[in-house]
C-alpha atoms as a PDB file:
ATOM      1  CA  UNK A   1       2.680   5.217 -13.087  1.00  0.00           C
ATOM      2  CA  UNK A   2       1.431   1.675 -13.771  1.00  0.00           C
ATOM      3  CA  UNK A   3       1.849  -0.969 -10.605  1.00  0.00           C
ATOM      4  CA  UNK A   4       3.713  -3.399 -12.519  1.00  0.00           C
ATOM      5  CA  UNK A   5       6.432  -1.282 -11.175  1.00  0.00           C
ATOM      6  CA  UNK A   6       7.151  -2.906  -8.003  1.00  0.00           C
ATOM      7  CA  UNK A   7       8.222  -5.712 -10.194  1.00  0.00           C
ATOM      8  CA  UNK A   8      11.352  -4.391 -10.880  1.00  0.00           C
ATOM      9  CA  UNK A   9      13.003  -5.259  -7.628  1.00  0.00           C
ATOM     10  CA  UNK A  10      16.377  -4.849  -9.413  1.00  0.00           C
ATOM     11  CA  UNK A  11      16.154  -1.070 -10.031  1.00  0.00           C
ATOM     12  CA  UNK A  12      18.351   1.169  -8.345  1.00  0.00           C
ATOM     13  CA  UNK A  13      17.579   4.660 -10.487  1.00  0.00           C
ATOM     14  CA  UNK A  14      14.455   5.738 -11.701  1.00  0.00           C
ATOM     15  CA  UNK A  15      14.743   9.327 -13.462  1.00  0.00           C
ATOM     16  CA  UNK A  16      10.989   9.808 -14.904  1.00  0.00           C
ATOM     17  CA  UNK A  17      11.224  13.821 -14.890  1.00  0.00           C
ATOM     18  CA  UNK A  18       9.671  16.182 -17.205  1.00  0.00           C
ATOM     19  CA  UNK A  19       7.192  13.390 -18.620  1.00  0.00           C
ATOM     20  CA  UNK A  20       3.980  14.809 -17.489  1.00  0.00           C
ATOM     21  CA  UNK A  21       3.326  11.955 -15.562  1.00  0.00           C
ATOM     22  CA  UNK A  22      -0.185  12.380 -14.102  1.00  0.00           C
ATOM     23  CA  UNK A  23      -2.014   9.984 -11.080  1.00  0.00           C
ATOM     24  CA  UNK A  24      -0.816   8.950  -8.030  1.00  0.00           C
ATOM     25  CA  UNK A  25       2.456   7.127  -6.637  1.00  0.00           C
ATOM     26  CA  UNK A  26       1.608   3.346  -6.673  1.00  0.00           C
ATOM     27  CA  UNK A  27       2.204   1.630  -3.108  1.00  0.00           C
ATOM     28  CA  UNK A  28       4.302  -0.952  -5.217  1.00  0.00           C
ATOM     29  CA  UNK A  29       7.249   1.604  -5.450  1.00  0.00           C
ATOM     30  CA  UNK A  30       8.003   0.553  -2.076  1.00  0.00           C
ATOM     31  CA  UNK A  31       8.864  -2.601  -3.449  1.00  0.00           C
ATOM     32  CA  UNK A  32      11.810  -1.705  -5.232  1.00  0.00           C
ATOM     33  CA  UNK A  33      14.151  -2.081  -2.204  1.00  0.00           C
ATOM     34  CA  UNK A  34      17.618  -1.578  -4.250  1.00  0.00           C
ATOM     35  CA  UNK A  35      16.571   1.772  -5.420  1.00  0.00           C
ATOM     36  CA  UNK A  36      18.959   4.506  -4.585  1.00  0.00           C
ATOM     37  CA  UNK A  37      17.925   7.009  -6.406  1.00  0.00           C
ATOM     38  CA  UNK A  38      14.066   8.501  -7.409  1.00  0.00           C
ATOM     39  CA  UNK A  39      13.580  11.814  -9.402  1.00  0.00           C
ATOM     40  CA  UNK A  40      10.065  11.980 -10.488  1.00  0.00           C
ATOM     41  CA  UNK A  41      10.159  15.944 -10.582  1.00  0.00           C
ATOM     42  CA  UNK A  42       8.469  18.285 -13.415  1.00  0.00           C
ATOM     43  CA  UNK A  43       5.473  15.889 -13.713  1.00  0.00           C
ATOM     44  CA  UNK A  44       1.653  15.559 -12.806  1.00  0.00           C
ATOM     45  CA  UNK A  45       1.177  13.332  -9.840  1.00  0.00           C
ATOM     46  CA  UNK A  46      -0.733  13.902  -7.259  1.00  0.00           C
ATOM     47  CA  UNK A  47      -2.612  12.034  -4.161  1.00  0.00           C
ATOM     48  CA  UNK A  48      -1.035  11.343  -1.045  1.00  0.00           C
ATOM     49  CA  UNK A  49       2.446   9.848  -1.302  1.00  0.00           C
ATOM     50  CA  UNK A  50       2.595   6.349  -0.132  1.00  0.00           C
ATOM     51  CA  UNK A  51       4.005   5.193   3.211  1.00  0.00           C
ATOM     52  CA  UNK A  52       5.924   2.353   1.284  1.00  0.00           C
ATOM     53  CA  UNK A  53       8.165   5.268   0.009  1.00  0.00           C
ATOM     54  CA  UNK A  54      10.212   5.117   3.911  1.00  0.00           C
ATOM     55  CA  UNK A  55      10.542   1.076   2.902  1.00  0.00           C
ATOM     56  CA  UNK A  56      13.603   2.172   0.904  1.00  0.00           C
ATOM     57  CA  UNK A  57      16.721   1.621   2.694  1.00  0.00           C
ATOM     58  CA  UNK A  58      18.891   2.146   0.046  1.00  0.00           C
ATOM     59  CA  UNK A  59      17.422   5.355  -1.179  1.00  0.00           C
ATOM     60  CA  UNK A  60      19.928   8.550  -1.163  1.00  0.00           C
ATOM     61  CA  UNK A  61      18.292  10.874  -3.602  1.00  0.00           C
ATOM     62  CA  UNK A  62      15.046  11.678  -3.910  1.00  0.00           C
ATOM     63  CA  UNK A  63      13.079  14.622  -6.024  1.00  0.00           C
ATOM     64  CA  UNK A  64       9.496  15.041  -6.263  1.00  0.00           C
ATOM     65  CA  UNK A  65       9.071  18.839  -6.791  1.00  0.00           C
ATOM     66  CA  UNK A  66       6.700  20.422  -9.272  1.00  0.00           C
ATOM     67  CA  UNK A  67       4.271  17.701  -8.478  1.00  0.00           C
ATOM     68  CA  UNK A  68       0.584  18.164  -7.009  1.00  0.00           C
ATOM     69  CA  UNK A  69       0.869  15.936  -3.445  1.00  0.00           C
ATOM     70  CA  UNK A  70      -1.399  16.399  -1.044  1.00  0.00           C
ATOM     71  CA  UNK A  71      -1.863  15.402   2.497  1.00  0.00           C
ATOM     72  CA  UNK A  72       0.567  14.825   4.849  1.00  0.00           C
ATOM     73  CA  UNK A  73       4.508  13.407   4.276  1.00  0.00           C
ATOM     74  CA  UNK A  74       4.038  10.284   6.172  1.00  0.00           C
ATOM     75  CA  UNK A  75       6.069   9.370   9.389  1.00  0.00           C
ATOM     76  CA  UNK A  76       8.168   6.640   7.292  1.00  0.00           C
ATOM     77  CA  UNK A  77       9.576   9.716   4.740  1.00  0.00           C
ATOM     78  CA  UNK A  78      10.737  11.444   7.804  1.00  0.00           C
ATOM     79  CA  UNK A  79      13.143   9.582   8.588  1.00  0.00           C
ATOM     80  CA  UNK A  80      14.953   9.713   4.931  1.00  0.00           C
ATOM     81  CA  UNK A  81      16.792  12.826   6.759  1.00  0.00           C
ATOM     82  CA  UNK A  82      18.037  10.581   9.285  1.00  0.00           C
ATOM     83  CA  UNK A  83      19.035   7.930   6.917  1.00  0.00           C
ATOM     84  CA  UNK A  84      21.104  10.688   4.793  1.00  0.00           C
ATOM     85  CA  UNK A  85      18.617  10.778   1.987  1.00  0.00           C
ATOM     86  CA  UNK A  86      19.076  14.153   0.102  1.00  0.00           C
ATOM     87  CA  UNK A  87      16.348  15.148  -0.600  1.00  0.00           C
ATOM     88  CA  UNK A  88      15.485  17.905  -3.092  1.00  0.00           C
ATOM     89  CA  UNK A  89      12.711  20.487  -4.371  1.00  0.00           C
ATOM     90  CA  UNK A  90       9.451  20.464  -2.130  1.00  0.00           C
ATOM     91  CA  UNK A  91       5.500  18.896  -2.709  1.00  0.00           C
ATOM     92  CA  UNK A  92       4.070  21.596  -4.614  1.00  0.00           C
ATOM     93  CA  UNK A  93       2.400  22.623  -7.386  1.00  0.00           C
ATOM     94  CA  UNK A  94       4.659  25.179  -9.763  1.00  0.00           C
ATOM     95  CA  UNK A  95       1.734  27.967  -9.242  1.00  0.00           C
ATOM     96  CA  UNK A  96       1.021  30.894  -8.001  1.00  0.00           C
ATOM     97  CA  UNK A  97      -1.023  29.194  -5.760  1.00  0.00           C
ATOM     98  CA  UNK A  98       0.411  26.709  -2.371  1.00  0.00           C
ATOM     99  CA  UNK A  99      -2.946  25.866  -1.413  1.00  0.00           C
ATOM    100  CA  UNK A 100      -2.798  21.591  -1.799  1.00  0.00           C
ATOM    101  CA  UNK A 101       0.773  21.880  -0.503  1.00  0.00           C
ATOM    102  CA  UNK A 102       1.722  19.161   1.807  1.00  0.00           C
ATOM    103  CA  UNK A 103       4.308  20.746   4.472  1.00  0.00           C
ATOM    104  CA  UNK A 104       7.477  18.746   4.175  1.00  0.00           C
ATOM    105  CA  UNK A 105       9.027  19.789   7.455  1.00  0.00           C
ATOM    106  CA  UNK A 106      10.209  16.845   8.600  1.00  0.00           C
ATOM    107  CA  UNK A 107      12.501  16.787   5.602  1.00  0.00           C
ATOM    108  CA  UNK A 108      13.903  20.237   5.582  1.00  0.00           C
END
């Protein structure tokens, strides 16, 4: 996902699913502050996803599953349960294998 995307500011819904999407989330995402909803499931990406994620206030749904994330959810993401954010799916891989699996249990 190119970085240019932070320039739309104006976005609220971003539905990129199923596009084999490989690389990592850009830190720019976080600048897309009307954004309400983010499904990104069914794709390639991987890396660590970026704190700038929790900088969207306006965010209520979120799906990242079937994804290859690593790391650790960062302590911004954890609060998207507190905010009301549904969140949907979990960080890993569609495998046989979990190992790479980030433990999302902040958001369960």
């Amino acid at each position: 996902m190119p970085t240019e995307i932070g320039l739309f500011t104006r976005l609220e819904s971003l539905s990129l699913e199923g596009n084999l999407l490989t690389g990592s989330l850009p830190t720019e995402l976080g600048l897309c502050t009307r954004l309400r909803s983010l499904t990104l499931g069914k794709n390639e990406l991987s890396g660590e996803l970026p704190s700038e994620l929790g900088q969207l206030f306006s965010l209520r749904t979120v799906s990242l599953d079937g994804n290859r994330f690593t790391g650790t959810v960062p302590s911004d993401l954890c609060d998207w349960k507190d905010r009301g954010v549904a969140y949907t799916g979990d960080f890993c891989p569609q495998s046989t294998s979990n190992l790479g699996c980030i433990e999302p249990g902040c958001l369960q």
